[in-house]
PDB file of N, CA and C in Angstrom:
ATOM      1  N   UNK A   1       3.519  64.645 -17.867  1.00  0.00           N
ATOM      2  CA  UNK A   1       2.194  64.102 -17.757  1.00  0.00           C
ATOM      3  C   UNK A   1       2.009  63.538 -16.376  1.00  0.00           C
ATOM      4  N   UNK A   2       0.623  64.043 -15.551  1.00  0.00           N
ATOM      5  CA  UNK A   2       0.794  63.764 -14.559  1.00  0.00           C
ATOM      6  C   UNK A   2      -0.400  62.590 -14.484  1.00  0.00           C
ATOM      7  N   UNK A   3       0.099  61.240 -13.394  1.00  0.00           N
ATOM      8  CA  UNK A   3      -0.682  59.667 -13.613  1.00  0.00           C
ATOM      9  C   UNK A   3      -1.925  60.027 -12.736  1.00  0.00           C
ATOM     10  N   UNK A   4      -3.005  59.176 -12.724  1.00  0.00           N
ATOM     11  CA  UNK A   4      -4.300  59.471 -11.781  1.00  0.00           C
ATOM     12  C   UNK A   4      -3.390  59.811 -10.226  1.00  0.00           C
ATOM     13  N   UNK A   5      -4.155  60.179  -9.782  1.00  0.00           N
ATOM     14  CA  UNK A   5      -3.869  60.167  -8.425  1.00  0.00           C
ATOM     15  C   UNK A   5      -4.607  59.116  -7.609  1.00  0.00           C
ATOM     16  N   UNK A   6      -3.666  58.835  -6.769  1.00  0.00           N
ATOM     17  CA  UNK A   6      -3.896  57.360  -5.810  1.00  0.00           C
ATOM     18  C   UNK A   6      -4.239  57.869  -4.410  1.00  0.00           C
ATOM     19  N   UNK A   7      -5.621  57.115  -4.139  1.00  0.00           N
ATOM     20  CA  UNK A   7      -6.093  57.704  -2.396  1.00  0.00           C
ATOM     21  C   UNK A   7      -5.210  56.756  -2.039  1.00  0.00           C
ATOM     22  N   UNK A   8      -5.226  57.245   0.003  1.00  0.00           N
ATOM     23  CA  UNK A   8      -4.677  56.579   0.733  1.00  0.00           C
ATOM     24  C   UNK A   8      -5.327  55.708   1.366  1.00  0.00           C
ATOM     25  N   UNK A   9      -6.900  55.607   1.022  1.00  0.00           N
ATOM     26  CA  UNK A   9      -7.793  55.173   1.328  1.00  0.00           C
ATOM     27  C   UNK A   9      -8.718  54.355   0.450  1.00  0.00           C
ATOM     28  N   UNK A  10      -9.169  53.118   0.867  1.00  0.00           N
ATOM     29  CA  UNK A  10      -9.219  52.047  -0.428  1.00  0.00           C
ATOM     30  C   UNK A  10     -11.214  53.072  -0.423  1.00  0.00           C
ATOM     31  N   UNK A  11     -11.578  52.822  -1.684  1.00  0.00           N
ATOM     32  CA  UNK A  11     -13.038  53.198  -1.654  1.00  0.00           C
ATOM     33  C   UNK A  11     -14.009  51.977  -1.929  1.00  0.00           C
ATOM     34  N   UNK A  12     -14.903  51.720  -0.899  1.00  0.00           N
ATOM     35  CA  UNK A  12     -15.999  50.679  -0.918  1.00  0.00           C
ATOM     36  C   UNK A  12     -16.159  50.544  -2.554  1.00  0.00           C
ATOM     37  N   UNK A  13     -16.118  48.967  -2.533  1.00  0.00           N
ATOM     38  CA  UNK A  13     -16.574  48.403  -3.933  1.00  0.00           C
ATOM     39  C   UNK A  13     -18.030  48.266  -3.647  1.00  0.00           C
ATOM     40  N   UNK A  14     -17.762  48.664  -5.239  1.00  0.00           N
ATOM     41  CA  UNK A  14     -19.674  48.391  -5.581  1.00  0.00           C
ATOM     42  C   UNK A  14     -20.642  47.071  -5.354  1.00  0.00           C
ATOM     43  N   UNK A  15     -21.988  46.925  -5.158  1.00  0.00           N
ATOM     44  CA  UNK A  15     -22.506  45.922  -4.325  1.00  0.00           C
ATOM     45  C   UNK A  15     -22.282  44.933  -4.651  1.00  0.00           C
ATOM     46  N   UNK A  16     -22.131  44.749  -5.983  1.00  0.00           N
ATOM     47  CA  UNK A  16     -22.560  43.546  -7.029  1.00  0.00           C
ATOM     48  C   UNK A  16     -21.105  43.029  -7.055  1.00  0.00           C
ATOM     49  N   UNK A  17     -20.339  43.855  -7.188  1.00  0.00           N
ATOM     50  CA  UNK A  17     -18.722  43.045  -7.160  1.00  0.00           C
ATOM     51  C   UNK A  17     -18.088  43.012  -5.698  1.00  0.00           C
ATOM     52  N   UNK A  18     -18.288  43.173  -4.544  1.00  0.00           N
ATOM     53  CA  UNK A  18     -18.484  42.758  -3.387  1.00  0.00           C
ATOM     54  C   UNK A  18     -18.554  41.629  -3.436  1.00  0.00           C
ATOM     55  N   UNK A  19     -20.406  41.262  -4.081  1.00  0.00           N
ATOM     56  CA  UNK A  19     -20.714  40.084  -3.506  1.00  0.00           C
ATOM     57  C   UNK A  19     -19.974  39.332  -4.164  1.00  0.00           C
ATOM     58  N   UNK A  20     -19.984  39.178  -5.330  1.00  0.00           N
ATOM     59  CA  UNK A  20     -19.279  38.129  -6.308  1.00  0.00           C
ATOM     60  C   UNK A  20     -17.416  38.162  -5.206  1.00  0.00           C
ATOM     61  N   UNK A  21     -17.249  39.366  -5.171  1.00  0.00           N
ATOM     62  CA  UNK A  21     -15.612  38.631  -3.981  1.00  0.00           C
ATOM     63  C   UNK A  21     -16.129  37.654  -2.885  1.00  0.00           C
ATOM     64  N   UNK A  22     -17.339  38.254  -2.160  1.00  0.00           N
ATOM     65  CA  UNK A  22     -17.558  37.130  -1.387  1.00  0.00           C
ATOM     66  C   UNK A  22     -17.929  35.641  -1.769  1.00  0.00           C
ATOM     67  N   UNK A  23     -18.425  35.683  -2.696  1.00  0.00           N
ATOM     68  CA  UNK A  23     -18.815  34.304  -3.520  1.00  0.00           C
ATOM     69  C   UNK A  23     -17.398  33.704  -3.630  1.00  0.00           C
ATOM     70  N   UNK A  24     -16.607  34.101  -4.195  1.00  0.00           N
ATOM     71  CA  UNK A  24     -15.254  33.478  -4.655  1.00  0.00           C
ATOM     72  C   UNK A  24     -14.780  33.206  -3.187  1.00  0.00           C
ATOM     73  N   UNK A  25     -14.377  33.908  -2.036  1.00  0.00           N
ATOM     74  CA  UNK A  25     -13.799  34.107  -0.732  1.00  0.00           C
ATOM     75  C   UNK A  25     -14.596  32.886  -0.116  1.00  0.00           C
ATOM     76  N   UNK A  26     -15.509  32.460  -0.431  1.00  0.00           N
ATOM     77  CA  UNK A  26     -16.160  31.150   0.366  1.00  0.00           C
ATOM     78  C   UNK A  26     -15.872  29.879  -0.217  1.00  0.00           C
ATOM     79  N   UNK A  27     -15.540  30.042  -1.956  1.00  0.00           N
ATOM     80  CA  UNK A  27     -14.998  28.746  -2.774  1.00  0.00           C
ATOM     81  C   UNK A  27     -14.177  28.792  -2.995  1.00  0.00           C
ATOM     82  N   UNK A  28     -13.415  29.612  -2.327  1.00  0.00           N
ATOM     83  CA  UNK A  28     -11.991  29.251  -1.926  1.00  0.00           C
ATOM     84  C   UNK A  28     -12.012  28.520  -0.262  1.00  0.00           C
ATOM     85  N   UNK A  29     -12.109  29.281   0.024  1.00  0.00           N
ATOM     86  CA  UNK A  29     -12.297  28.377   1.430  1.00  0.00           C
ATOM     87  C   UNK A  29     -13.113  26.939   1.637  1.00  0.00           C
ATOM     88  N   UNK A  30     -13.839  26.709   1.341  1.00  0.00           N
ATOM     89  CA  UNK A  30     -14.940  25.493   1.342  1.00  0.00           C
ATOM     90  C   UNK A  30     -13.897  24.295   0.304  1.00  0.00           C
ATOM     91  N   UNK A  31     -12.799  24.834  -0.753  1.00  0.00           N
ATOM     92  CA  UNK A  31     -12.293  23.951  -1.665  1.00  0.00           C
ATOM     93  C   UNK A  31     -10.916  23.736  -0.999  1.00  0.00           C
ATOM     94  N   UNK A  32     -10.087  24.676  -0.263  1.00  0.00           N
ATOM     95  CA  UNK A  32      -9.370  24.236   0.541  1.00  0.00           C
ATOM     96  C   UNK A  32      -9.700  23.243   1.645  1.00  0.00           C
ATOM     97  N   UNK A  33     -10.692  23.539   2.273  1.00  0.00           N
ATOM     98  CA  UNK A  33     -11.175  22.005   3.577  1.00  0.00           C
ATOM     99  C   UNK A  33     -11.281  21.148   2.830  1.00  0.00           C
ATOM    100  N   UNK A  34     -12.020  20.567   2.041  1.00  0.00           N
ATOM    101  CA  UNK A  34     -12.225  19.570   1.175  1.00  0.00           C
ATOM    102  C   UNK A  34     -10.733  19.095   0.649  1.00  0.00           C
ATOM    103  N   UNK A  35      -9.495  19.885   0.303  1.00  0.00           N
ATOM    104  CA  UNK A  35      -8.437  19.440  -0.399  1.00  0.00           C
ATOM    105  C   UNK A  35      -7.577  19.092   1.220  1.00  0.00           C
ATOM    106  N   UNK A  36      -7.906  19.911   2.359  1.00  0.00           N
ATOM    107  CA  UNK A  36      -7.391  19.269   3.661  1.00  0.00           C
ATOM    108  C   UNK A  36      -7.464  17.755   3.861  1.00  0.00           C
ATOM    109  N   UNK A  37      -8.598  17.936   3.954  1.00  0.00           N
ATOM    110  CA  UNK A  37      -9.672  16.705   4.117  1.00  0.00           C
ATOM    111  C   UNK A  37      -8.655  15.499   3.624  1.00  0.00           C
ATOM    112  N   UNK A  38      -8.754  15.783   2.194  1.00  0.00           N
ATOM    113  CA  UNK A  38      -8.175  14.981   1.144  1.00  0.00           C
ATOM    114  C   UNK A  38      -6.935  14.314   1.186  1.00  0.00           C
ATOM    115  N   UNK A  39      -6.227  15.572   1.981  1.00  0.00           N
ATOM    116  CA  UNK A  39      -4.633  15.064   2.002  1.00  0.00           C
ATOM    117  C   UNK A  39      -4.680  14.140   3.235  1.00  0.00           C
ATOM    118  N   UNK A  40      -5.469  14.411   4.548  1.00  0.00           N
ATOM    119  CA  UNK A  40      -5.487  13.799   5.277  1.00  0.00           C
ATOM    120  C   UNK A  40      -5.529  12.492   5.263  1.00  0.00           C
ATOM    121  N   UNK A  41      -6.607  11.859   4.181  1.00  0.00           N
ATOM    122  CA  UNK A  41      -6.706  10.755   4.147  1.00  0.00           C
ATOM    123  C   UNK A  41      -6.014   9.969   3.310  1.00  0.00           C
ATOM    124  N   UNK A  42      -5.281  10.689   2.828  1.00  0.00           N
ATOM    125  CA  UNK A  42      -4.316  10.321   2.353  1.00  0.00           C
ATOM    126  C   UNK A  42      -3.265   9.590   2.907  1.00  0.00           C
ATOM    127  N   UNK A  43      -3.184  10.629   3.599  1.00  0.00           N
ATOM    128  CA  UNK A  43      -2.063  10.958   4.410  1.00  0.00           C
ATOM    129  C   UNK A  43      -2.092   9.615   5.701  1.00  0.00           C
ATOM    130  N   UNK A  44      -3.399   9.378   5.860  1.00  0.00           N
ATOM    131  CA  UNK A  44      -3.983   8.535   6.947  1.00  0.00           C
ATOM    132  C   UNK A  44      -3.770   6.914   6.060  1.00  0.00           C
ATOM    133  N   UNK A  45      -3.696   7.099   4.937  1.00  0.00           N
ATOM    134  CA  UNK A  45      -3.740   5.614   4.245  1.00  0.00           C
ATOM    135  C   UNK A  45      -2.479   4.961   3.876  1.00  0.00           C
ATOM    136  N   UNK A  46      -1.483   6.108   3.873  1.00  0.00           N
ATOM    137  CA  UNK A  46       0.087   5.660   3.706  1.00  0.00           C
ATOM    138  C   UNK A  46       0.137   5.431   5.453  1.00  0.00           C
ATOM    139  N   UNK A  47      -0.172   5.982   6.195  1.00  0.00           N
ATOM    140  CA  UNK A  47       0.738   5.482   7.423  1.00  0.00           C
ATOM    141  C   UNK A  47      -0.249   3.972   7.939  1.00  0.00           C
ATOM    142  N   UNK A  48      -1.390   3.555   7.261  1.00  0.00           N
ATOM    143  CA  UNK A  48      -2.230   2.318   7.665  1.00  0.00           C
ATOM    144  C   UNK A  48      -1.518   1.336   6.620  1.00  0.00           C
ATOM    145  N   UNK A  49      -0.900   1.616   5.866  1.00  0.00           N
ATOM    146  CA  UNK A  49      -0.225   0.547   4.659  1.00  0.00           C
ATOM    147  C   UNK A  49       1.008   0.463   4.933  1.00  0.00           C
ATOM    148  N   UNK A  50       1.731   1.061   5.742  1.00  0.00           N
ATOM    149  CA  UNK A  50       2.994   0.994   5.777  1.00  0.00           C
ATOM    150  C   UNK A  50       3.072   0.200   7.161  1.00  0.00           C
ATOM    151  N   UNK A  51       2.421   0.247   8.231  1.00  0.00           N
ATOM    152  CA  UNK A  51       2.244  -0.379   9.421  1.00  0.00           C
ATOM    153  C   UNK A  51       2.917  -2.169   8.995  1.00  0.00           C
ATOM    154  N   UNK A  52       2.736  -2.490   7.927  1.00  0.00           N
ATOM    155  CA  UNK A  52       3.493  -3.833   7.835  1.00  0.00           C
ATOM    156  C   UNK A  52       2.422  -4.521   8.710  1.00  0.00           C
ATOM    157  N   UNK A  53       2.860  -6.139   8.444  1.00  0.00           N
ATOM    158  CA  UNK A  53       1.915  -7.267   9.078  1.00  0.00           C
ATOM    159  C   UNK A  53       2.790  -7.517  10.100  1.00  0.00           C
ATOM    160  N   UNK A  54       2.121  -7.880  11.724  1.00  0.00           N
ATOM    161  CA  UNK A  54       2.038  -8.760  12.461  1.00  0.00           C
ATOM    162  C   UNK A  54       3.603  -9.993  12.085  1.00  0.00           C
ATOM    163  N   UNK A  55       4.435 -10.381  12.925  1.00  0.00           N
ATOM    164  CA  UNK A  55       4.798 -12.057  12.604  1.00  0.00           C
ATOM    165  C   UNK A  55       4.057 -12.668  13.220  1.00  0.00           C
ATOM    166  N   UNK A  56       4.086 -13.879  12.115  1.00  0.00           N
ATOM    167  CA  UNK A  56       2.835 -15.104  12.590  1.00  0.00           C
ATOM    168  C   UNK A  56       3.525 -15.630  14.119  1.00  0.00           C
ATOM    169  N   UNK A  57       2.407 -15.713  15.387  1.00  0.00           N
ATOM    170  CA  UNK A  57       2.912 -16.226  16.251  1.00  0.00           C
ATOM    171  C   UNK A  57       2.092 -17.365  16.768  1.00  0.00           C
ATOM    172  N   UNK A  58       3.219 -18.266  17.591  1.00  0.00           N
ATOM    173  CA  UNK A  58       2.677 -19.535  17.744  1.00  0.00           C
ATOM    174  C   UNK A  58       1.661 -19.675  19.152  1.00  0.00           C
ATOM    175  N   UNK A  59       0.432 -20.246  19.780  1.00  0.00           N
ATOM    176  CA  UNK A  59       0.182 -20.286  20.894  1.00  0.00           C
ATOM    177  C   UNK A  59       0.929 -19.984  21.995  1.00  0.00           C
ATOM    178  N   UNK A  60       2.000 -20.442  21.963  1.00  0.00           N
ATOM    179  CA  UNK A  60       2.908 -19.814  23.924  1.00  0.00           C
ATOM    180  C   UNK A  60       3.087 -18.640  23.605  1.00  0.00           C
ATOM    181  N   UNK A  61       3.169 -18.229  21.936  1.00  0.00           N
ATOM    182  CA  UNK A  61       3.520 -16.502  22.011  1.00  0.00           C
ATOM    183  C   UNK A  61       5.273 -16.564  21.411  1.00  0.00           C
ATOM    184  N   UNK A  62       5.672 -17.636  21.074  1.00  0.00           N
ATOM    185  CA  UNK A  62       7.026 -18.024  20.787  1.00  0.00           C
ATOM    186  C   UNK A  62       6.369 -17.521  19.082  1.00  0.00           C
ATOM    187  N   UNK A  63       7.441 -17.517  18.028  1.00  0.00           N
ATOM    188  CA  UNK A  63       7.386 -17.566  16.748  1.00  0.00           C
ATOM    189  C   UNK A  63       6.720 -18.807  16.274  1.00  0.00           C
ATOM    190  N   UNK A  64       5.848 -18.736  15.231  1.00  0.00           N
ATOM    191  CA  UNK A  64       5.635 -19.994  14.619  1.00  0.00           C
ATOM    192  C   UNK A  64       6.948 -20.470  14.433  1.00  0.00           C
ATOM    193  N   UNK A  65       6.874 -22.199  14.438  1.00  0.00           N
ATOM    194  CA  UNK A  65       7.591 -22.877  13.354  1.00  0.00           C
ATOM    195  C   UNK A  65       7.498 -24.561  12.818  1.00  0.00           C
ATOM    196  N   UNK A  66       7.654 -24.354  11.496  1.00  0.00           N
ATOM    197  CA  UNK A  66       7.192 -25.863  11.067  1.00  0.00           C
ATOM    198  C   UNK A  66       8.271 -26.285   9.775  1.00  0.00           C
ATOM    199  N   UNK A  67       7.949 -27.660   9.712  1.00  0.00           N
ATOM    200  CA  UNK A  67       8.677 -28.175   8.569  1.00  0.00           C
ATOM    201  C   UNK A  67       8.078 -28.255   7.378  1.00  0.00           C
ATOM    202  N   UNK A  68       8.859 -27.918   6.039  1.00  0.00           N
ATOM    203  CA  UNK A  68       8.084 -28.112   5.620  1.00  0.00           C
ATOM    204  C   UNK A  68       8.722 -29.450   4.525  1.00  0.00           C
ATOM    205  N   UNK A  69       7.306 -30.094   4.003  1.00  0.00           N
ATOM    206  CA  UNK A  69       7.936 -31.372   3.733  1.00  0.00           C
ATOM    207  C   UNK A  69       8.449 -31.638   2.050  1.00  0.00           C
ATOM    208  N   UNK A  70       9.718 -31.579   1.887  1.00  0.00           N
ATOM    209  CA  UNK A  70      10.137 -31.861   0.441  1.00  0.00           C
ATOM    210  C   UNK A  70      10.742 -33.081   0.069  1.00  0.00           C
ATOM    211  N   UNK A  71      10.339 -33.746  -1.012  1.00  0.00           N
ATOM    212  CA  UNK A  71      11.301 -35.015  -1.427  1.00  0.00           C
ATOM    213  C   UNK A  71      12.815 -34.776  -0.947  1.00  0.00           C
ATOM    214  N   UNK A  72      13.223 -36.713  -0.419  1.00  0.00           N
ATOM    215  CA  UNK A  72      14.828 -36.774  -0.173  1.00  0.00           C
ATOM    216  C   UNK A  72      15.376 -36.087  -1.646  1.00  0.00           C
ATOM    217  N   UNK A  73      16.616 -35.705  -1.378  1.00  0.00           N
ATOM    218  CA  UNK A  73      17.180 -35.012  -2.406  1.00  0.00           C
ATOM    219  C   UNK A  73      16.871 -33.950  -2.977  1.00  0.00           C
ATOM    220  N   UNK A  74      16.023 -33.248  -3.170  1.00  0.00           N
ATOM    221  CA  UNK A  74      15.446 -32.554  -3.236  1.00  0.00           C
ATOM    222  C   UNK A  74      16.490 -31.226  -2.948  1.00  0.00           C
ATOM    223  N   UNK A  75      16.614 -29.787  -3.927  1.00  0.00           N
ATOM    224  CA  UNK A  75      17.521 -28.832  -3.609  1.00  0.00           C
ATOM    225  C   UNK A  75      16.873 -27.608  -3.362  1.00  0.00           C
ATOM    226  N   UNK A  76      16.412 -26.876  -2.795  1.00  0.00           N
ATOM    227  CA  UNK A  76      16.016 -25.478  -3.180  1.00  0.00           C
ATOM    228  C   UNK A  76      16.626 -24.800  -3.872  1.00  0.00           C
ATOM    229  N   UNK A  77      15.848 -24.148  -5.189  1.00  0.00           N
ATOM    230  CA  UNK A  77      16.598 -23.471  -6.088  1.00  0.00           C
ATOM    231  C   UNK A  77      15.765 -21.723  -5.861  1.00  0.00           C
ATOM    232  N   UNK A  78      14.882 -21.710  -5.571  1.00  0.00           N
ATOM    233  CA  UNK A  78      14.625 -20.334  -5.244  1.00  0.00           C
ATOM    234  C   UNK A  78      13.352 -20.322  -3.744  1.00  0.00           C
ATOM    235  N   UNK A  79      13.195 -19.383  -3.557  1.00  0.00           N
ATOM    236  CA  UNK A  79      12.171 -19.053  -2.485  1.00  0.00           C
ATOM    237  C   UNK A  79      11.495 -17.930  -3.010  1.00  0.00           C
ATOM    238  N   UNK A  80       9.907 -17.709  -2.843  1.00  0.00           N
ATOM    239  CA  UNK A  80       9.086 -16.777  -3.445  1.00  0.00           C
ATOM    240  C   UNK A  80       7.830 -15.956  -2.307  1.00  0.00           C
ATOM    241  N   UNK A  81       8.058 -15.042  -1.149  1.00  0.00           N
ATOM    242  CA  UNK A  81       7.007 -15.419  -0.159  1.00  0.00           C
ATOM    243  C   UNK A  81       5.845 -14.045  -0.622  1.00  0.00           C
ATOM    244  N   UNK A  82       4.462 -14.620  -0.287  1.00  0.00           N
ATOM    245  CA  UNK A  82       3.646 -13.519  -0.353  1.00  0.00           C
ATOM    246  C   UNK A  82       2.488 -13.721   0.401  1.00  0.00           C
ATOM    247  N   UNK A  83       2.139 -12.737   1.071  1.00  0.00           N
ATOM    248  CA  UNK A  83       1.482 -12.993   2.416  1.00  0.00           C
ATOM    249  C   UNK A  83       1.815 -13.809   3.293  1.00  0.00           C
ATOM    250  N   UNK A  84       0.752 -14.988   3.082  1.00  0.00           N
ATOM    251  CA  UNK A  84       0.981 -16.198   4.465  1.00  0.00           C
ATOM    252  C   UNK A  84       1.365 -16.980   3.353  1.00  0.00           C
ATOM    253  N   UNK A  85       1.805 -16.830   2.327  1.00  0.00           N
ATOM    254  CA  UNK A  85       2.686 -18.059   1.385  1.00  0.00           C
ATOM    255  C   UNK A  85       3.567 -18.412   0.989  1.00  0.00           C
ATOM    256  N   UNK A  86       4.215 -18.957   0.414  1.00  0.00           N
ATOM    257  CA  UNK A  86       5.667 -19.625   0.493  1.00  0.00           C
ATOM    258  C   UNK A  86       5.571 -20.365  -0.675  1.00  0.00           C
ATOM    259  N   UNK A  87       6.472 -20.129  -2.155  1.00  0.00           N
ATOM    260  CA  UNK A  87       6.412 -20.782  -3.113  1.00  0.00           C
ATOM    261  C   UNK A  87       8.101 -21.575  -3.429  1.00  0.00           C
ATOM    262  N   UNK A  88       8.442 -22.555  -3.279  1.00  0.00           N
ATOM    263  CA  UNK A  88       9.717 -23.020  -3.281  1.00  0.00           C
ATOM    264  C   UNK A  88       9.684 -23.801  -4.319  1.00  0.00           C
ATOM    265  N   UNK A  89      11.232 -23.117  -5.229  1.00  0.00           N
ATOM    266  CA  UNK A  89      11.145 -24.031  -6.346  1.00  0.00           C
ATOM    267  C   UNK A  89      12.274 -24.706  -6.426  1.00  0.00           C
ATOM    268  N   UNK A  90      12.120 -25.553  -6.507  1.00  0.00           N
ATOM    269  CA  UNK A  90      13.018 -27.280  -6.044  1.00  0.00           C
ATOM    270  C   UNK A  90      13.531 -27.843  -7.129  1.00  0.00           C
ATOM    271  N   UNK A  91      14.941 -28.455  -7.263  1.00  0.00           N
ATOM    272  CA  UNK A  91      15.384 -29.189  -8.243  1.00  0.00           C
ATOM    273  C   UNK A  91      15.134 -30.842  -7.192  1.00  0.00           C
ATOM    274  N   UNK A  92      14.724 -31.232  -8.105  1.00  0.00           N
ATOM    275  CA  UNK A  92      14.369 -32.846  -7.593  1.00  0.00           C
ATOM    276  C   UNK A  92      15.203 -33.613  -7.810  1.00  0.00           C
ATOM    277  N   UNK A  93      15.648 -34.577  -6.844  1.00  0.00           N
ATOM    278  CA  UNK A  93      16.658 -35.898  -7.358  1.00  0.00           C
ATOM    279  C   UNK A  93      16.939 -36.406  -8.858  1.00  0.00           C
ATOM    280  N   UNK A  94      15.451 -36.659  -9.329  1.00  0.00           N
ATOM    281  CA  UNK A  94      15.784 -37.364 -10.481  1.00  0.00           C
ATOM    282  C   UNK A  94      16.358 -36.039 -11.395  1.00  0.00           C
ATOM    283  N   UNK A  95      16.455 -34.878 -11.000  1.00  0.00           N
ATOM    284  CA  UNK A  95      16.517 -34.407 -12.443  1.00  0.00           C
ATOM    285  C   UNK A  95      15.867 -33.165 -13.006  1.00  0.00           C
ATOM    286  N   UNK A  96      14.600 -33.360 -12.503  1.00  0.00           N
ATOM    287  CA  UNK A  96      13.311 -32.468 -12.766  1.00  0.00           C
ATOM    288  C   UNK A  96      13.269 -31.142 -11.503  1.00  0.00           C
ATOM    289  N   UNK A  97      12.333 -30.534 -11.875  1.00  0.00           N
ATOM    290  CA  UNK A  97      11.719 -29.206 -11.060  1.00  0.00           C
ATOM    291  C   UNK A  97       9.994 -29.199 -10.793  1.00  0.00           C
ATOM    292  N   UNK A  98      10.176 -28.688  -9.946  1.00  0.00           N
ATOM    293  CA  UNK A  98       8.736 -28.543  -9.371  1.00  0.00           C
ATOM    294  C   UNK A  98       8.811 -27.302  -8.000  1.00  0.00           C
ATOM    295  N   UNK A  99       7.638 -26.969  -8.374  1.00  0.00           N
ATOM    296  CA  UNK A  99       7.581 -25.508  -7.298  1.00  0.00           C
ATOM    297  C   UNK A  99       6.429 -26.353  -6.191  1.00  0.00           C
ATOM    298  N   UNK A 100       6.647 -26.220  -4.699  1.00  0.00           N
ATOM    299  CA  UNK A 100       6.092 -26.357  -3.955  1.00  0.00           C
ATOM    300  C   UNK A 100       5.488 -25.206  -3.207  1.00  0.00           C
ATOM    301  N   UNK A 101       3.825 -25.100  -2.806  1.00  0.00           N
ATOM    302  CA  UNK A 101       3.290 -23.716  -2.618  1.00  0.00           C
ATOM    303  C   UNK A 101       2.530 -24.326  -1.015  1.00  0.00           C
ATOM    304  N   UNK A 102       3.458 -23.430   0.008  1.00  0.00           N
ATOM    305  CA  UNK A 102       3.427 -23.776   1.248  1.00  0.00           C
ATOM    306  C   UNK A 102       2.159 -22.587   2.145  1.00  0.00           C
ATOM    307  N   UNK A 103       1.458 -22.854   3.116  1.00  0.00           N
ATOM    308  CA  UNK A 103       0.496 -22.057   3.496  1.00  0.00           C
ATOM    309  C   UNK A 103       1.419 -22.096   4.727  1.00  0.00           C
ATOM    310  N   UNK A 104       1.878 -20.841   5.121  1.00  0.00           N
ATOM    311  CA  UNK A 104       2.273 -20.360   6.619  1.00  0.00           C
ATOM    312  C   UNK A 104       1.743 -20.615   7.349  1.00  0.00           C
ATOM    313  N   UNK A 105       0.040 -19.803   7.466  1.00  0.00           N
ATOM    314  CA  UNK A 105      -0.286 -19.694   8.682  1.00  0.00           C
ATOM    315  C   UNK A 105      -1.217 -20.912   9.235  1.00  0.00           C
ATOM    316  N   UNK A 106      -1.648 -21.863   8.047  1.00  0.00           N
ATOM    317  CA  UNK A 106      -2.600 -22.829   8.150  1.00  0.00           C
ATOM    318  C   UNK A 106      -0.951 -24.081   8.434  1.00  0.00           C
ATOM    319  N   UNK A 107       0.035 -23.714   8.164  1.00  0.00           N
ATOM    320  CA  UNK A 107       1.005 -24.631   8.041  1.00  0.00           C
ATOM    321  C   UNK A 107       0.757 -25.906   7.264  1.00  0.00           C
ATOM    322  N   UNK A 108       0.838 -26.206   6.271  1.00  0.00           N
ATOM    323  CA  UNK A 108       0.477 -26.944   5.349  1.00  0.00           C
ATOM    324  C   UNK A 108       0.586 -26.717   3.704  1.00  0.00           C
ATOM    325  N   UNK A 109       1.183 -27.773   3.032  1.00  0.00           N
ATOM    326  CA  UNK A 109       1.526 -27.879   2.519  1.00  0.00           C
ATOM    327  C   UNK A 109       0.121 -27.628   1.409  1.00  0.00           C
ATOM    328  N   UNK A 110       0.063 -26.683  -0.059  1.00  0.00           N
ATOM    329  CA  UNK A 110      -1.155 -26.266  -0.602  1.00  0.00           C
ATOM    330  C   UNK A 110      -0.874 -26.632  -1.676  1.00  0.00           C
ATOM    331  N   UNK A 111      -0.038 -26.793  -2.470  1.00  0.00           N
ATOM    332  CA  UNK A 111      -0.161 -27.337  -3.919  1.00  0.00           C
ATOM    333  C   UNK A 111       1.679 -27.371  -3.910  1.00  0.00           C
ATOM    334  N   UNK A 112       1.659 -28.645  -5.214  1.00  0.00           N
ATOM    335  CA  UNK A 112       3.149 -29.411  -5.654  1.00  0.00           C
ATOM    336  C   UNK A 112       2.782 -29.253  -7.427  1.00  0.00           C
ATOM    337  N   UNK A 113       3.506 -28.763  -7.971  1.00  0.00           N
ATOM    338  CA  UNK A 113       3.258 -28.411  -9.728  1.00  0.00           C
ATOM    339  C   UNK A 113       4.649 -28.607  -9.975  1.00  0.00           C
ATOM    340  N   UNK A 114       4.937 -29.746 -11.108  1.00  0.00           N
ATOM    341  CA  UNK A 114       5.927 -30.331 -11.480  1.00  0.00           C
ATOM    342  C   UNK A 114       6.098 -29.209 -12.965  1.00  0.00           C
ATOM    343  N   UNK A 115       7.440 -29.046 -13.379  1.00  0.00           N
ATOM    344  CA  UNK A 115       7.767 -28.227 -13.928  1.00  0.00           C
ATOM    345  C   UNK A 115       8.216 -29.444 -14.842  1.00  0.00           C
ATOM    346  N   UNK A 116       7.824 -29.354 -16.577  1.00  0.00           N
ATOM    347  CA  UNK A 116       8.318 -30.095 -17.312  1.00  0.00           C
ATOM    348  C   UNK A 116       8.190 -29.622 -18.793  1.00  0.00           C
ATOM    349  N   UNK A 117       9.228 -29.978 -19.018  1.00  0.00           N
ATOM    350  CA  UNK A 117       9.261 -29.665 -21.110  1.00  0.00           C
ATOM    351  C   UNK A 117       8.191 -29.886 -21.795  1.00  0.00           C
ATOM    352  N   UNK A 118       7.677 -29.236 -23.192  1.00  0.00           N
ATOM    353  CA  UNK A 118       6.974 -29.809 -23.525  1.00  0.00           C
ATOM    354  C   UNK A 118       6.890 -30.690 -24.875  1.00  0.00           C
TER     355      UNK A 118
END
């Protein structure tokens, strides 16, 4: 049995399925830029988030630095930082706990919350 025979030569498609390839051949293309596009900014938003912050610096251009102020006796039992903040949680002389919540860049001390049983 012998199979169709195959030209060597492709034969013009008909008008109507032409166009419809060209229809598809443009939404493909037009949906790739758009998915370019896409990755780009993507792509553009991991390397703007990863850039990390600045260290806080002091007027001469030296590093900030300050004290910060905790009761005598007083132990640090953990450190917590986020952004320009600073949460230190302190075993106190007498006994007790309390977290102290420090502002970096304003340098100052922002809230003292005593930790107690209930």
């Amino acid at each position: 049995m012998a199979g169709p025979a195959l030209d060597d030569e492709d034969k013009p498609l008909d008008p109507a399925v032409e166009k419809v390839r060209r229809k598809l051949v443009r939404f493909v293309a037009i949906n790739l830029g758009i998915l370019l596009v896409a990755l780009m900014a993507v792509a553009g938003a991991i390397v703007y988030k990863s850039g990390g912050e600045a260290p806080a610096i002091g007027l001469d251009g030296e590093p900030a630095e300050a004290a910060i102020p905790l009761p005598a006796g007083a132990r640090i039992v953990s450190q917590s930082l986020s952004g320009d903040r600073i949460a230190i949680d302190a075993e106190l002389a007498g006994g007790g706990r309390a977290i102290f919540l420090y502002d970096l860049a304003a340098q100052r001390l922002v809230g003292r919350f005593t930790i107690s049983p209930e």
